[in-house]
Protein backbone atom coordinates (compact mmCIF):
# COMPACT_ATOMS: atom_id res chain seq x y z
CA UNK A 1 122.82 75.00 31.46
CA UNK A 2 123.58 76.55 34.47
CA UNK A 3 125.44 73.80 36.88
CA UNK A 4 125.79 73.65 41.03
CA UNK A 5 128.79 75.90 40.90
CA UNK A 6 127.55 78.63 38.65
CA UNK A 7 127.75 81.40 40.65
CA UNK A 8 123.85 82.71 40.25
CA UNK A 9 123.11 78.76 41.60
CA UNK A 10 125.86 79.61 44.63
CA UNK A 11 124.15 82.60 45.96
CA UNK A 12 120.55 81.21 45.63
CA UNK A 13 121.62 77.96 47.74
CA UNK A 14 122.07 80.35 50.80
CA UNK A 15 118.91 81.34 51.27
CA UNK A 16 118.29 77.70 52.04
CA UNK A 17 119.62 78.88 55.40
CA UNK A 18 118.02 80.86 57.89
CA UNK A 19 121.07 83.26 58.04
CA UNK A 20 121.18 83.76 54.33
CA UNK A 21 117.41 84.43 53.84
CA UNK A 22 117.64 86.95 56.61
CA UNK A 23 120.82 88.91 55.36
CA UNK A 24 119.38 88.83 51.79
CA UNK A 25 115.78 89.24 53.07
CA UNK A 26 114.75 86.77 50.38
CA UNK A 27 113.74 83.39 50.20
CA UNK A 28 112.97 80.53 47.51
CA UNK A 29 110.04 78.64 46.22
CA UNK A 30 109.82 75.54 44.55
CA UNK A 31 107.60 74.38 41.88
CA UNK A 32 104.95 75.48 39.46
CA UNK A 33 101.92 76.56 41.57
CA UNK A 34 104.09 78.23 44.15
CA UNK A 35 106.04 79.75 41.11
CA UNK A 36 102.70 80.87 39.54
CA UNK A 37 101.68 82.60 43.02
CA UNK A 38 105.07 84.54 43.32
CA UNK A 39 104.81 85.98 39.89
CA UNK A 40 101.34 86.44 40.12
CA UNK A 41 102.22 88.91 43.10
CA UNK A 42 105.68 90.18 41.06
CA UNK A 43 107.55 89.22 43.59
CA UNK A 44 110.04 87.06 41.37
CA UNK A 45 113.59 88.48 41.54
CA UNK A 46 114.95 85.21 39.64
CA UNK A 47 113.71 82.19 37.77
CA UNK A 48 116.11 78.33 37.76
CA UNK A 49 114.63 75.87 35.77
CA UNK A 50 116.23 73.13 34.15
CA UNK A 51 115.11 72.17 30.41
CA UNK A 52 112.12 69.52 31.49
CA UNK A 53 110.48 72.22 33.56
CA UNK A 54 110.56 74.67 31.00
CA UNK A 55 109.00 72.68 28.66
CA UNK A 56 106.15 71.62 31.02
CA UNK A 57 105.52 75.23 32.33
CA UNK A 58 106.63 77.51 28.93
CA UNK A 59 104.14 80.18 30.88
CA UNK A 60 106.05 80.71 33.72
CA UNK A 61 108.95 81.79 31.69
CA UNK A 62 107.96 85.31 30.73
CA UNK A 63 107.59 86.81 34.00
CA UNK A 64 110.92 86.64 35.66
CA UNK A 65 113.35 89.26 35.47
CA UNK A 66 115.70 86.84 34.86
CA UNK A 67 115.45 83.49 33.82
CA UNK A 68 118.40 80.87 34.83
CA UNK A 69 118.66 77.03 32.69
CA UNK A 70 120.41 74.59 35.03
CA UNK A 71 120.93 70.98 34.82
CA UNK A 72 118.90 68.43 36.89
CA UNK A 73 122.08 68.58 39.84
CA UNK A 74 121.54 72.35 40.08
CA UNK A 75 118.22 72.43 40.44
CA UNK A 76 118.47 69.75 43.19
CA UNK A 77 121.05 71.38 45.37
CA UNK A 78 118.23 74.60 45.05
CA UNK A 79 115.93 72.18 46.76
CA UNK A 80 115.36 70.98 49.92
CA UNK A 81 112.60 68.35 48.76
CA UNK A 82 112.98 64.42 48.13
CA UNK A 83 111.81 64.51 44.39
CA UNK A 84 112.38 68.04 43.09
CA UNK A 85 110.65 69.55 40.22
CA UNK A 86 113.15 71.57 38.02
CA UNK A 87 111.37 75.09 38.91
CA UNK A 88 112.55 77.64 41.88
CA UNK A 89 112.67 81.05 41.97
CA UNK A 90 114.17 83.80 44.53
């Protein structure tokens, strides 16, 4: 899996800042319903999940583009929650 230096995970943490959502002109969302909404409008550009995720939301998997595995750390550093849930996309 995909850790909090893999480069894909890198770029996706700046548009946790203001600056970086506005210079990419993209932002993230975090867990399964806002997931489901996103693809549901094919606006997904990339999928992180880490292996737990996956296995609770298989469905969500098949929509993405592209579809990044990262460990538990990873997906924490993607989120700016308390208790994260293992699924963000761009």
């Amino acid at each position: 899996p995909g850790t909090e230096r893999t480069p894909r995970v890198v770029a996706a943490r700046k548009l946790l800042r203001r600056a970086g959502r506005d210079r990419a002109g993209r932002f993230l969302v975090e867990g399964a319903q806002a997931v489901r909404e996103a693809l549901a409008h094919g606006v997904v550009h990339e999928l992180f999940v880490t292996d737990e995720a996956a296995a609770r939301h298989p469905d969500l998997l098949d929509g993405p583009d592209r579809v990044t595995v990262v460990d538990a750390r990873a997906a924490a550093s993607l989120s700016d929650t308390v208790t994260p849930q293992g699924i963000v996309a761009v």
